[in-house]
Structure formats: C-alpha cells, structure tokens
Protein backbone atom coordinates (compact mmCIF):
# COMPACT_ATOMS: atom_id res chain seq x y z
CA UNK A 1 0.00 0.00 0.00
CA UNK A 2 3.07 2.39 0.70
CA UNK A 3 4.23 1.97 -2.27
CA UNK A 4 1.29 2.30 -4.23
CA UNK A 5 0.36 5.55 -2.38
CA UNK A 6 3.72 7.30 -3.88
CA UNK A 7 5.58 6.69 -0.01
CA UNK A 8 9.18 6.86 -1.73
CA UNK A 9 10.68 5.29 1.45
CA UNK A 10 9.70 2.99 3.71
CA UNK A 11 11.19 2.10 7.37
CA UNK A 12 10.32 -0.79 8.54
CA UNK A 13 11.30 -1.47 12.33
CA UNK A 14 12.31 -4.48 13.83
CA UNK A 15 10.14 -5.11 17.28
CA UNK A 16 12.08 -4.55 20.64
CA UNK A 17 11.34 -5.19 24.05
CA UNK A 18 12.67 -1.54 25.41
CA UNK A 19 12.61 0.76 22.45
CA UNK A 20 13.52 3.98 24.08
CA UNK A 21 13.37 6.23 21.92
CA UNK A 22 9.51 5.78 21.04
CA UNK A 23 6.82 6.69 22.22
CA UNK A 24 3.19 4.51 23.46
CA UNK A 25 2.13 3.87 19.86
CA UNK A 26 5.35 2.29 18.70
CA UNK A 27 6.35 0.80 21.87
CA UNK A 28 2.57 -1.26 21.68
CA UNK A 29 2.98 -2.39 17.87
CA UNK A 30 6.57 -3.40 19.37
CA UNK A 31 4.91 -5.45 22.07
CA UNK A 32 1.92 -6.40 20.29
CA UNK A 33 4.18 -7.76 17.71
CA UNK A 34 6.64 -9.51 19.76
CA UNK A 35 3.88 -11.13 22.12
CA UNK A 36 2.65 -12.73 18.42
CA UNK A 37 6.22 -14.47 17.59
CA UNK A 38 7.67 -11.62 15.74
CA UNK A 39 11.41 -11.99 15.35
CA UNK A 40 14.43 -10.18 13.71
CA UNK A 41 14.75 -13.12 10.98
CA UNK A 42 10.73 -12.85 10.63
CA UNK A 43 10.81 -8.76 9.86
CA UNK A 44 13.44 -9.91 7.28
CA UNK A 45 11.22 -12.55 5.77
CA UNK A 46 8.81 -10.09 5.08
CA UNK A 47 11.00 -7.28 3.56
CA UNK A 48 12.05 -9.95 1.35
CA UNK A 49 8.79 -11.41 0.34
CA UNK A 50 7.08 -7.58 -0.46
CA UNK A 51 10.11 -7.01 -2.73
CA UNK A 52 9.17 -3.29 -3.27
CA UNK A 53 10.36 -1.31 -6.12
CA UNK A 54 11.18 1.59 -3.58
CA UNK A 55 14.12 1.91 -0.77
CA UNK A 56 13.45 -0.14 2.39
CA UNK A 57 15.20 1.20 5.14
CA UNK A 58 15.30 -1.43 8.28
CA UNK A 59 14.85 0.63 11.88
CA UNK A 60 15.80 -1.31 15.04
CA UNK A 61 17.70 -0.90 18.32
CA UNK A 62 21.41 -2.15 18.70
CA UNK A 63 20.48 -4.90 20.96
CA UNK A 64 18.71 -7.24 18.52
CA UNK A 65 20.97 -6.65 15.51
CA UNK A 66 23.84 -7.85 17.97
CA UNK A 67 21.84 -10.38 19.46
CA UNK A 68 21.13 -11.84 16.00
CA UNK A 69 25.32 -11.77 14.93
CA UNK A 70 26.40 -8.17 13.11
CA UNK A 71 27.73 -9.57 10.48
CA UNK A 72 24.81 -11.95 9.66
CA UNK A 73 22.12 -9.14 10.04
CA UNK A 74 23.78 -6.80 7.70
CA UNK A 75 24.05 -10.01 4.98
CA UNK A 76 20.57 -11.29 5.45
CA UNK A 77 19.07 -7.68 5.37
CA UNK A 78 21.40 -6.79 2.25
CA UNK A 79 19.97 -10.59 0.39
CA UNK A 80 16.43 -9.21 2.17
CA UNK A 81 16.68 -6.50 0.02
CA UNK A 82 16.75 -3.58 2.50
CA UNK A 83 18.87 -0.35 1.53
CA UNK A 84 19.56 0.99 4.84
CA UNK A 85 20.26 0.47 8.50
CA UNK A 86 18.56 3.12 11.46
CA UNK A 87 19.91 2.26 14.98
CA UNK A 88 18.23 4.94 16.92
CA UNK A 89 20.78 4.49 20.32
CA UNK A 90 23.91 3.97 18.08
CA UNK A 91 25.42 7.55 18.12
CA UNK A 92 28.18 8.44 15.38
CA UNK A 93 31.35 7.27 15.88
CA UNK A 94 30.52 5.16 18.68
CA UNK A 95 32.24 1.94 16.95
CA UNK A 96 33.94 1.70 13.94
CA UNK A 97 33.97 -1.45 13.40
CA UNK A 98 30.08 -1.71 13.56
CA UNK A 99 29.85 1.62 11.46
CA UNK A 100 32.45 -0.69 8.31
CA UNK A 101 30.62 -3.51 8.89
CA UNK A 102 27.32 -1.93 8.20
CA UNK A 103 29.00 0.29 5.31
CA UNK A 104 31.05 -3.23 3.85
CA UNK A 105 27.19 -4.90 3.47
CA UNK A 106 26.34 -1.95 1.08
CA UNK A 107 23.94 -0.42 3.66
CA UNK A 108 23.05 3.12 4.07
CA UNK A 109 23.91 4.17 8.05
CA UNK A 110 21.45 6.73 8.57
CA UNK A 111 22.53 9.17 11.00
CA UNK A 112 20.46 11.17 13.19
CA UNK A 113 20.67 14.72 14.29
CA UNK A 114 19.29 15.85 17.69
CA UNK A 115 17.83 19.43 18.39
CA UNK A 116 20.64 19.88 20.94
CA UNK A 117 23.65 18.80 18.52
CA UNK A 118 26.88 20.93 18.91
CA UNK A 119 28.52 22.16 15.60
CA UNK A 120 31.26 20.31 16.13
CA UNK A 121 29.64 17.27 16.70
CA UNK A 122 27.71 17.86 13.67
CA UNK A 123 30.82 18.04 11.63
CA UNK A 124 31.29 14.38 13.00
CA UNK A 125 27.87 12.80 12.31
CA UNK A 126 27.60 14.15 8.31
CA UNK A 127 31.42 13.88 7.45
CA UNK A 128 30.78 9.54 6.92
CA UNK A 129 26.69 10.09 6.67
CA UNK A 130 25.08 7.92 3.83
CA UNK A 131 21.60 7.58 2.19
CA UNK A 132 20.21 10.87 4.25
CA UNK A 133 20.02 12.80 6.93
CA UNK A 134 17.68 12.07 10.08
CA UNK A 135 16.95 15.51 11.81
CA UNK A 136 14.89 14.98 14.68
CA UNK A 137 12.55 17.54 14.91
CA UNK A 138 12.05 17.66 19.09
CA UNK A 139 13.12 16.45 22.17
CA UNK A 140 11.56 13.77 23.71
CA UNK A 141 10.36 10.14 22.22
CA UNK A 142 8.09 9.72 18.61
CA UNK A 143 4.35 10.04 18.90
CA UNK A 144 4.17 13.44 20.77
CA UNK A 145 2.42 16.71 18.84
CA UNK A 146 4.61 18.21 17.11
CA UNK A 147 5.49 22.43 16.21
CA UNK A 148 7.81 22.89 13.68
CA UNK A 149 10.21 25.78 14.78
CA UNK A 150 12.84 27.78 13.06
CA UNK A 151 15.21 26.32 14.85
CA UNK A 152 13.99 22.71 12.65
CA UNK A 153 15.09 24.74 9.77
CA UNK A 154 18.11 26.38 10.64
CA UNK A 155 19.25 22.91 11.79
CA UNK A 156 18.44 21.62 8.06
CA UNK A 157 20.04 24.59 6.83
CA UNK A 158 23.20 24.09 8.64
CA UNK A 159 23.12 20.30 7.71
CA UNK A 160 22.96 21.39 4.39
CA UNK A 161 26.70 23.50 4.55
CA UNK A 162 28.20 20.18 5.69
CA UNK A 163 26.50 17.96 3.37
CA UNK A 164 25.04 17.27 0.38
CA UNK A 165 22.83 14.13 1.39
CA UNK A 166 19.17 14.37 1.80
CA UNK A 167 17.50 15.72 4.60
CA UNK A 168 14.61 14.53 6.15
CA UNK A 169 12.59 15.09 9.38
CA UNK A 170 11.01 13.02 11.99
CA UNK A 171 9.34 12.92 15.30
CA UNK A 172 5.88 13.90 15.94
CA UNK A 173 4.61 14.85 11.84
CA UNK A 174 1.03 13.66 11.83
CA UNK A 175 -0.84 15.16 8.96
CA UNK A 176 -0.63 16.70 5.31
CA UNK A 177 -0.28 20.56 7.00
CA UNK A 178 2.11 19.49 9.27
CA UNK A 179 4.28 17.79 5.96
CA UNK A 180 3.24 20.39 3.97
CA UNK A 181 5.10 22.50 6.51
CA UNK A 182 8.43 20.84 6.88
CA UNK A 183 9.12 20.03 2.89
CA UNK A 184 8.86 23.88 2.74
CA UNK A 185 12.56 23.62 3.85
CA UNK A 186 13.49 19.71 3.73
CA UNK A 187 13.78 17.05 1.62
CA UNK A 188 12.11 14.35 3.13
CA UNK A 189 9.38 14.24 5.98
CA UNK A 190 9.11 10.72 8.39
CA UNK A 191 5.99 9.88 9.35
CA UNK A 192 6.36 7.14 11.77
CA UNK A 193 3.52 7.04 15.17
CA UNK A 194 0.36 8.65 13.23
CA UNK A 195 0.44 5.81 10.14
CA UNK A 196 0.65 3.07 12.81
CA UNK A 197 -2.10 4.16 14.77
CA UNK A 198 -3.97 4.57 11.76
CA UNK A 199 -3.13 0.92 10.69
CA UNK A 200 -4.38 -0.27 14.23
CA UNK A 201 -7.48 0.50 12.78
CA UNK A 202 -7.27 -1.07 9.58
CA UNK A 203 -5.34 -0.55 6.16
CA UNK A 204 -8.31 1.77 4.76
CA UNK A 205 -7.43 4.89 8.03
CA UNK A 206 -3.73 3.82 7.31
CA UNK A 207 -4.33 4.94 3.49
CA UNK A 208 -5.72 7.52 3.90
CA UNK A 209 -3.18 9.35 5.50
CA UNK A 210 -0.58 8.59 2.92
CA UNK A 211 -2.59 10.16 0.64
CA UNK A 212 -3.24 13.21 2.53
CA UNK A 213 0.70 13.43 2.85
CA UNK A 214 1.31 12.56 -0.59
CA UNK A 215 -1.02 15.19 -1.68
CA UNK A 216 0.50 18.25 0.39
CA UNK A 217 4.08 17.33 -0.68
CA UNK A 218 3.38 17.52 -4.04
CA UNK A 219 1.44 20.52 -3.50
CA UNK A 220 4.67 22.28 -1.78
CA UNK A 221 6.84 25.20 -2.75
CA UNK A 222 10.12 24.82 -1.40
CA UNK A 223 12.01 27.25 0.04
C-alpha cells in the first residue's frame, strides 16, 4: 500500500522489548508484535517477500541486531533486500567497526541529528553520513504533537553547509499541514507514530493518510 500511495521510502522497524526512543504507539505495535512471535529473521522474511520497487530502510535498536550476529544481520538484510540500517541508540562514531561492517554490506547508516547537537559534533555525524540525513525535529520520544520551529530549519540549513545528502525530518509529523510545513525547507518528511495508529485501525485509516501526505508534498513550494 506504501508503495502504491507514492511513499518513496519505507522504514520498517524491527520489534524490541525496550525501544527507548519511542513513544506509546510504537512501543505497543513493538509489544503487540513480539507477544505474536515476531522476530528479527521474521521482519526480514517479510522485507524480502514484499520485494518493493522503492528503498526499504530497516529501523531497530542495537540490541537485537547484535543479538542476532552483526555480520549476519547486515548479509541477510542486504539478500532481504533492505537499503539501509537506522539504529536509533547507536550515536556516530561510537564503533567503527560496527559503522564498516554496516558500510562493507552496502547499507546506508542513517545518522540522526538531535535538536541539541553541537557544531562540532555535527561536523562528525555528516562527514561519513550515507543515504540521508535524520533531523529529529524535538526532544523527547516519537508520537508526541509536534510544532515545527525555526530552529527545525536552521538545523536543516546548517546540515545542508556540511553535506550534500538528503535531509529529512522526523518525530511527531502527523498530517498533510504538518508535511506540507516541513518540505517547505526539507527534503524528506518521516511519518512514523500517526500511520501506525492509523493501521491499528485497519489498512483503509492507514491509506488515507498517505494520501493526505502525498497530496500536500506535491502541492509544496520549497524554500
């Protein structure tokens, strides 16, 4: 459906039992999903069998991706057919030999940008960025309303002297006027809590709501 809609990524997370950095809806579909078998082998079973003509990009915690063997999860996702690799509590630079390993598999290493990000340490986190950039647009875990602020923009601006990768933001976007908003000054817009509480109520909410996005971006003037 996310591909028919005109989505031209998709993440697709892999379930954990303590994913910090989300908020109630994702932490539920993370539960609700484990407590029905869900594994890190099954979430690659079924990036494989959609086989979708646009970018999969894999989202997960560093604790199951070690748990399952580095080396094999990076292989399997590659032969799955994913693109790229989001560990949300892996900061830049943290280890190298994780960061080549994912990098040696032909996997994008998304990086992400926090609100309270030194310049220096942004140097840091775009100088071996691949795929795009990740600029979170708040403090605080996914799910929670969003405003966007001009400091959201001056951070994409200042991304954009460092590198010339994509930039896209996340955290909290819930509707076309809220995306409408944001690709006024970025490049992508991540839309993560409000499509799965949508799809809690069925695929119909669920595609609705890419359409509503899909319209306002295309209806954008960027800036």
């Amino acid at each position: 459906m996310l591909e028919q809609e005109g989505a031209d990524v998709v993440e697709v997370g892999v379930p954990f039992s303590d994913p910090l950095a989300d908020g109630p809806v994702i932490q539920r579909s993370s539960h609700e999903a484990l407590a029905a078998g869900m594994t890190t082998s099954g979430v690659l079973e079924v990036v494989q069998a959609a086989a979708l003509g646009i970018p999969v990009i894999l989202f997960s915690y560093l604790n199951p991706v070690l748990r399952y063997g580095l080396a094999r999860f990076v292989r399997d996702a590659r032969q799955a057919g994913a693109a790229g690799l989001l560990l949300t509590d892996f900061p830049a630079g943290t280890d190298p030999t994780v960061e080549a390993t994912v990098e040696q598999a032909e996997l994008d290493l998304i990086r992400l940008v926090a609100p309270t990000t030194r310049p220096a340490r942004l140097t840091e986190i775009v100088r071996d960025a691949h795929g795009f950039i990740y600029v979170i647009s708040r403090l605080g875990v996914t799910g929670a309303a969003t405003t966007i602020t001009d400091a959201v923009r001056r951070t994409v601006a200042e991304i954009r002297t460092r590198s010339p990768l994509p930039v896209a933001v996340g955290f909290g976007i819930a509707d076309g006027e809220q995306a409408r908003a944001v690709a006024g000054f970025a490049d992508g817009v991540v839309v993560g809590s409000a499509l799965v509480r949508r799809l809690a109520d069925g695929l119909e909410p669920a595609t609705r709501l890419v359409r509503e996005l899909r319209r306002a971006l295309d209806a954008t003037t960027v800036s």
